[in-house]
C-alpha atoms as a PDB file:
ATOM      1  CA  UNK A   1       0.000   0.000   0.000  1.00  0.00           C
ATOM      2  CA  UNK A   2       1.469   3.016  -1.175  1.00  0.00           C
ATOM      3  CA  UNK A   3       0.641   6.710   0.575  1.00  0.00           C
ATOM      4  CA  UNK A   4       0.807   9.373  -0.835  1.00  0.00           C
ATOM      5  CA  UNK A   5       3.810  12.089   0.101  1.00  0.00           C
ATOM      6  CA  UNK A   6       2.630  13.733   3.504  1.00  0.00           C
ATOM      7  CA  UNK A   7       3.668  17.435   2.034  1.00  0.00           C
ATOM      8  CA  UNK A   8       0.492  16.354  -0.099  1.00  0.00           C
ATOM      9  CA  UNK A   9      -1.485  15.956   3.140  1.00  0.00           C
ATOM     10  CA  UNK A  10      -0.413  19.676   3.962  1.00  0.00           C
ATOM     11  CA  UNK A  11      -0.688  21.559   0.931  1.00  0.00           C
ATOM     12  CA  UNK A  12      -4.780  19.962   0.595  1.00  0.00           C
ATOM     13  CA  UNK A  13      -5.565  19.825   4.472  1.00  0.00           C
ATOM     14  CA  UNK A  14      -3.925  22.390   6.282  1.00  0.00           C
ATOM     15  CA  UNK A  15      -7.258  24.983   5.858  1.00  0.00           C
ATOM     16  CA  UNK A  16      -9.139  22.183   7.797  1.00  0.00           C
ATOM     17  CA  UNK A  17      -6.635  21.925  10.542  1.00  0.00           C
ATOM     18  CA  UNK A  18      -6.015  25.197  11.288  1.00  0.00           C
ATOM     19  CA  UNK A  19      -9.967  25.891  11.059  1.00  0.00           C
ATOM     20  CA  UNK A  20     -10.693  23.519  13.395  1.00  0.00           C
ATOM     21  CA  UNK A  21      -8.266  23.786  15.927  1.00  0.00           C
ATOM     22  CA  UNK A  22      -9.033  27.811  15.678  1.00  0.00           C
ATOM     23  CA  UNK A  23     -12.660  26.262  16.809  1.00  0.00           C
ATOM     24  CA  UNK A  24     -11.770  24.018  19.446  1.00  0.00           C
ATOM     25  CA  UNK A  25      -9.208  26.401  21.391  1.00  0.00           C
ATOM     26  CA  UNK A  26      -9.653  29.978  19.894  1.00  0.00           C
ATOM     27  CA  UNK A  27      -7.557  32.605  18.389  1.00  0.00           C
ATOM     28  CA  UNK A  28      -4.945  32.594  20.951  1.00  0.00           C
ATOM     29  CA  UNK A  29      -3.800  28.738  20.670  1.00  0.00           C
ATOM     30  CA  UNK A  30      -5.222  27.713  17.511  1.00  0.00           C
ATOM     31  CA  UNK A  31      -1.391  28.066  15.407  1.00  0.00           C
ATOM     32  CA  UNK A  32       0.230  26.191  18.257  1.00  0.00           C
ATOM     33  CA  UNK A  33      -2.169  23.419  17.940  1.00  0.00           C
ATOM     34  CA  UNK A  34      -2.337  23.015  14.359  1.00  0.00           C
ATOM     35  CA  UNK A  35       1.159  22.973  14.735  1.00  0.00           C
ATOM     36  CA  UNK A  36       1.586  20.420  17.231  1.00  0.00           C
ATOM     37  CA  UNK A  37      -1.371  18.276  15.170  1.00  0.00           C
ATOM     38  CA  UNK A  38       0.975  18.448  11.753  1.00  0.00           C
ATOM     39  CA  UNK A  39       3.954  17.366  14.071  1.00  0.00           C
ATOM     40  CA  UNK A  40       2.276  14.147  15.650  1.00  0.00           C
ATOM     41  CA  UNK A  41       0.799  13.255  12.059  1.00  0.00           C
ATOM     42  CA  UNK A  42       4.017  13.765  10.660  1.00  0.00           C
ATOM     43  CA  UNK A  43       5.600  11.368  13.315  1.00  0.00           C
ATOM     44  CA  UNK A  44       3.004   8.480  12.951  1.00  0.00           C
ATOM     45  CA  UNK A  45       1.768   8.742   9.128  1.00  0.00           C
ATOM     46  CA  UNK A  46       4.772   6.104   8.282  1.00  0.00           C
ATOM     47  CA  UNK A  47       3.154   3.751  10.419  1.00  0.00           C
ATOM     48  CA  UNK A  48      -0.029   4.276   8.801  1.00  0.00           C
ATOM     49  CA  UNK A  49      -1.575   0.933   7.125  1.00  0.00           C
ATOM     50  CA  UNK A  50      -3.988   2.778   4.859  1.00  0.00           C
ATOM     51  CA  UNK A  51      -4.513   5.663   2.944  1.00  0.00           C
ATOM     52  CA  UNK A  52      -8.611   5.983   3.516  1.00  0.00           C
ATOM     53  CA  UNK A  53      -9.700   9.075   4.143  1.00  0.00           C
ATOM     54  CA  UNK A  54      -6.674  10.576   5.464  1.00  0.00           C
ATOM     55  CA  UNK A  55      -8.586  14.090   6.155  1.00  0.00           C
ATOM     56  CA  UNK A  56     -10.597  12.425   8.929  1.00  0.00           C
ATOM     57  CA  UNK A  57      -7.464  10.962  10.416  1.00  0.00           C
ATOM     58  CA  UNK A  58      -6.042  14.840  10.398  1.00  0.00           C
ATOM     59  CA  UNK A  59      -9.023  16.223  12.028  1.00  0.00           C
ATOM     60  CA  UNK A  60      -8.808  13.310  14.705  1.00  0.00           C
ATOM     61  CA  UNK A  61      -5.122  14.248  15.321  1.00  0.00           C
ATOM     62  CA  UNK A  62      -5.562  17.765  15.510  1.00  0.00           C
ATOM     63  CA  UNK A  63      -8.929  17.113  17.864  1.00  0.00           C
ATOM     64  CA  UNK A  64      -6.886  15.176  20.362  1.00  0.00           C
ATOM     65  CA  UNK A  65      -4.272  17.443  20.025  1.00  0.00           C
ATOM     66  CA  UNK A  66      -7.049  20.038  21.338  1.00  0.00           C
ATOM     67  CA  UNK A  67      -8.116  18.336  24.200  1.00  0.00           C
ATOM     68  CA  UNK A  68      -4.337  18.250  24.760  1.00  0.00           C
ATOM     69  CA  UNK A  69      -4.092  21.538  25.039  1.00  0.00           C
ATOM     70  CA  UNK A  70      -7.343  22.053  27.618  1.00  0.00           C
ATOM     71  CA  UNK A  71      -6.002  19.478  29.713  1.00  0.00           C
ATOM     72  CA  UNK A  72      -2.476  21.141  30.479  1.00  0.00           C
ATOM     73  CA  UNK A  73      -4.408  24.173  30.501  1.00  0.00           C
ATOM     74  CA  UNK A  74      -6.452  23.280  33.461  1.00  0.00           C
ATOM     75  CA  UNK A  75      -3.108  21.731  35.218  1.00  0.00           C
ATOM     76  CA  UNK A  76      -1.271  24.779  34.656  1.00  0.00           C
ATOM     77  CA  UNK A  77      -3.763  28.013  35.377  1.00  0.00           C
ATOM     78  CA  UNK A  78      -5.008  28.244  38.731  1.00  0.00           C
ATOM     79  CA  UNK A  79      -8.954  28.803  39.650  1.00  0.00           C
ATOM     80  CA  UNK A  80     -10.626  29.768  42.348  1.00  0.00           C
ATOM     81  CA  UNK A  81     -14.126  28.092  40.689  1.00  0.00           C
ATOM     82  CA  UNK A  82     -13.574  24.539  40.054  1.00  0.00           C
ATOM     83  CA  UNK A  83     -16.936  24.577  37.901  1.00  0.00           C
ATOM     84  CA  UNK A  84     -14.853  26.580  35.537  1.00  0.00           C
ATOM     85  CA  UNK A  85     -12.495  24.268  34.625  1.00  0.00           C
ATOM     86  CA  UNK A  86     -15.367  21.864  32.924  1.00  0.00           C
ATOM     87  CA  UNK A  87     -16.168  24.882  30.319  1.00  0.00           C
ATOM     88  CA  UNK A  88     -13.899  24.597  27.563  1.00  0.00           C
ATOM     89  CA  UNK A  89     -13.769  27.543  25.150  1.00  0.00           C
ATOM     90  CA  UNK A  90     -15.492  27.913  21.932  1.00  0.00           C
ATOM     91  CA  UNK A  91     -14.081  31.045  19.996  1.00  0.00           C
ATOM     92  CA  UNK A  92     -16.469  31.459  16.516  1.00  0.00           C
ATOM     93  CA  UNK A  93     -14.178  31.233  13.562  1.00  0.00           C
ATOM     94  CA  UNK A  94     -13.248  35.156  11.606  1.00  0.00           C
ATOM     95  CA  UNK A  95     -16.010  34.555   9.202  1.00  0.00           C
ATOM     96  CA  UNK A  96     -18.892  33.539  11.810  1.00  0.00           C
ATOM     97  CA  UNK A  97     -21.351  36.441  11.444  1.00  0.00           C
ATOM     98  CA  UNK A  98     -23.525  35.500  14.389  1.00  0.00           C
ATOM     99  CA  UNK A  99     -22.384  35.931  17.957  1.00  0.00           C
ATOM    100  CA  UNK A 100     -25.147  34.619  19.657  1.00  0.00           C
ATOM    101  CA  UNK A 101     -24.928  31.520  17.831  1.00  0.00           C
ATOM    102  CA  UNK A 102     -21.735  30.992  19.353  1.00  0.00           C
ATOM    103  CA  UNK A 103     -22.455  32.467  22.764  1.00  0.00           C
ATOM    104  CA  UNK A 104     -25.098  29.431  22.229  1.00  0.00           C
ATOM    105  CA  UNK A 105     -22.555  26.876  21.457  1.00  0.00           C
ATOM    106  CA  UNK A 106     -20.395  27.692  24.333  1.00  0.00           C
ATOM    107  CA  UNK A 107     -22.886  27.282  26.484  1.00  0.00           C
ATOM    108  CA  UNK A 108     -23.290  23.468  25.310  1.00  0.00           C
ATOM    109  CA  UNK A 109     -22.055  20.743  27.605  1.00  0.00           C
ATOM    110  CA  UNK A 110     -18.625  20.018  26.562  1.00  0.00           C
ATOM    111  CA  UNK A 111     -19.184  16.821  24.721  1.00  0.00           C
ATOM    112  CA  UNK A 112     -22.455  18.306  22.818  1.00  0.00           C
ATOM    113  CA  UNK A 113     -20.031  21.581  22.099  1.00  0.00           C
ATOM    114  CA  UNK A 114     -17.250  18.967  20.925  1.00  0.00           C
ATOM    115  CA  UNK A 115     -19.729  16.882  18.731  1.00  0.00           C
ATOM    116  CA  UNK A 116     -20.941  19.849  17.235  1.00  0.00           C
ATOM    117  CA  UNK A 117     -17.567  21.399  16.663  1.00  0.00           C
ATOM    118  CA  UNK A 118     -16.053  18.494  15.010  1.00  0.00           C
ATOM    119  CA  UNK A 119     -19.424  17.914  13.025  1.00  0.00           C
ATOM    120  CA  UNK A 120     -19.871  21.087  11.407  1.00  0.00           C
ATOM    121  CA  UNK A 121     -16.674  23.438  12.146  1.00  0.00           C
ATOM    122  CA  UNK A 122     -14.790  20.078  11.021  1.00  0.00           C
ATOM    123  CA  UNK A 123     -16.962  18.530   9.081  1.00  0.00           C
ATOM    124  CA  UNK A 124     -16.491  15.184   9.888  1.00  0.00           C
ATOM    125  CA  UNK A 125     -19.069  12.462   9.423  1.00  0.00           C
ATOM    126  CA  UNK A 126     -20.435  11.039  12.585  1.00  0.00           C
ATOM    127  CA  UNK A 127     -18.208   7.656  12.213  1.00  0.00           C
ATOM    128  CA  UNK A 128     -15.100  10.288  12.460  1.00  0.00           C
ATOM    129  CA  UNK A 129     -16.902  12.116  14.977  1.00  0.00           C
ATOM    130  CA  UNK A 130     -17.176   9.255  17.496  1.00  0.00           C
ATOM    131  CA  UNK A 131     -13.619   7.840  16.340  1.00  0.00           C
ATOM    132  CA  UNK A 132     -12.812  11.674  17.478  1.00  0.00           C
ATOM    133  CA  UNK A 133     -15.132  11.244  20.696  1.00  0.00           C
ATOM    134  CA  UNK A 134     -13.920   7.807  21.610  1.00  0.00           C
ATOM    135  CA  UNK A 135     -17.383   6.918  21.317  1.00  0.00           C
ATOM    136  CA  UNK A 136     -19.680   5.167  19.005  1.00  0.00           C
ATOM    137  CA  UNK A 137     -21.553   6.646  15.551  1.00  0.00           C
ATOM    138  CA  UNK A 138     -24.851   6.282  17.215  1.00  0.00           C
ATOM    139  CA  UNK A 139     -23.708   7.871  20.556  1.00  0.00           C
ATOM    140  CA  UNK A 140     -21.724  10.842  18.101  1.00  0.00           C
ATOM    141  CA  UNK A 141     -25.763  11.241  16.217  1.00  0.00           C
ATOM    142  CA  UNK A 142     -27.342  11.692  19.422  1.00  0.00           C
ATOM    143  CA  UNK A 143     -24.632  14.014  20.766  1.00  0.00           C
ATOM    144  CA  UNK A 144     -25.245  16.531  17.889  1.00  0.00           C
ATOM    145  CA  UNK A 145     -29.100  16.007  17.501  1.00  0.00           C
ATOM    146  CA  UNK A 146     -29.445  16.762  21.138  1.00  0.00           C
ATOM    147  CA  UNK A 147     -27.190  19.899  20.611  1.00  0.00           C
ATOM    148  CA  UNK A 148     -29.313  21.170  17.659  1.00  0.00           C
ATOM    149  CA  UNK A 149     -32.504  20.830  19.410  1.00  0.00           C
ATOM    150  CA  UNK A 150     -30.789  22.578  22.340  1.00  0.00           C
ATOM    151  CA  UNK A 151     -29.621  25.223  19.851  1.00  0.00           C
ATOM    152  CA  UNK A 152     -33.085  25.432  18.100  1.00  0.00           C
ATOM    153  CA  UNK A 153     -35.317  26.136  21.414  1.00  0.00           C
ATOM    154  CA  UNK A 154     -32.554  28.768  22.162  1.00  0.00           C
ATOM    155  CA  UNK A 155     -32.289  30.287  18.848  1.00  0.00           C
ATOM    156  CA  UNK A 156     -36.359  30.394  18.748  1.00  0.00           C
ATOM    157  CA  UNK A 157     -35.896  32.557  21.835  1.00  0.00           C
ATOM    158  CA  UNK A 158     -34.070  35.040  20.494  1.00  0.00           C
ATOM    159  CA  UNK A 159     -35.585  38.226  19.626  1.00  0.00           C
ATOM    160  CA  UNK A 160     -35.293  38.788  16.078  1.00  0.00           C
ATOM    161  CA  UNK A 161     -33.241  42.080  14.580  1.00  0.00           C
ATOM    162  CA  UNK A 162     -36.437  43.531  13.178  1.00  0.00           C
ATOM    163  CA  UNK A 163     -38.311  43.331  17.005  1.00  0.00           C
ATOM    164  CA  UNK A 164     -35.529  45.513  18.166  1.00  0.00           C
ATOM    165  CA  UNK A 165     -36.307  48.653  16.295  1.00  0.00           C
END
């Protein structure tokens, strides 16, 4: 099985990497963990034993790679609220044009906001999504549906622009 040459990888995916780490850990951290995500899947693509859908595998790396990043994060910084610690983060991408979508989003529980994240921001498929998740497709589908209803009932509660005049 032959693979294909991993700057190949980088010059196709490296949009999707850097878009979705910039989802999962903002602004801030985003470069270090794309970074850190095209390191480790530099290190273990030799040992690779197939070439399907190589994106997914990315987005997987750079998701862990995430989580990573929360977890030292919450070793390192000190809080006086340990409640705060189980919020991670959700920064909307440049282009987002809504800001209460993503004040929405944020206020998901973490593995609804993660789901969601990797579905959409990533766009993974739901088998990547639990592979992501360390869960199962079926658990990943109910993760997100339960996250868009949750986002629908609070969108729906929104006023709308044209009330506010």
């Amino acid at each position: 099985m032959s693979l294909p040459p991993f700057q190949h990888l980088v010059d196709e995916y490296w949009r999707d990497v850097a878009r979705l780490a910039h989802g999962l850990v903002g602004p801030v951290h985003a470069d270090d963990v794309a970074q850190q995500a095209w390191t480790q899947a530099l290190a273990a693509y030799p040992r690779l034993t197939h070439a399907r859908n190589l994106r997914s595998w990315l987005l997987t790396v750079t998701h862990r790679c995430a989580m990573d990043h929360h977890r030292r994060a919450r070793r390192t910084a000190p809080h006086d609220d340990p409640a705060a610690l189980a919020e991670a983060p959700v920064i909307p991408p440049p282009e987002a044009s809504s800001g209460d979508l993503w004040r929405l989003v944020a206020a998901l529980p973490e593995r609804q906001r993660h789901a969601v994240v990797l579905r959409f921001v990533g766009d993974l498929d739901h088998r990547a999504v639990a592979a992501a998740l360390g869960t199962t497709p079926g658990m990943s589908r109910r993760l997100v549906s339960d996250a868009l209803a949750t986002l629908r009932l609070d969108l729906h509660d929104l006023p709308h622009p044209e009330d506010l005049r």
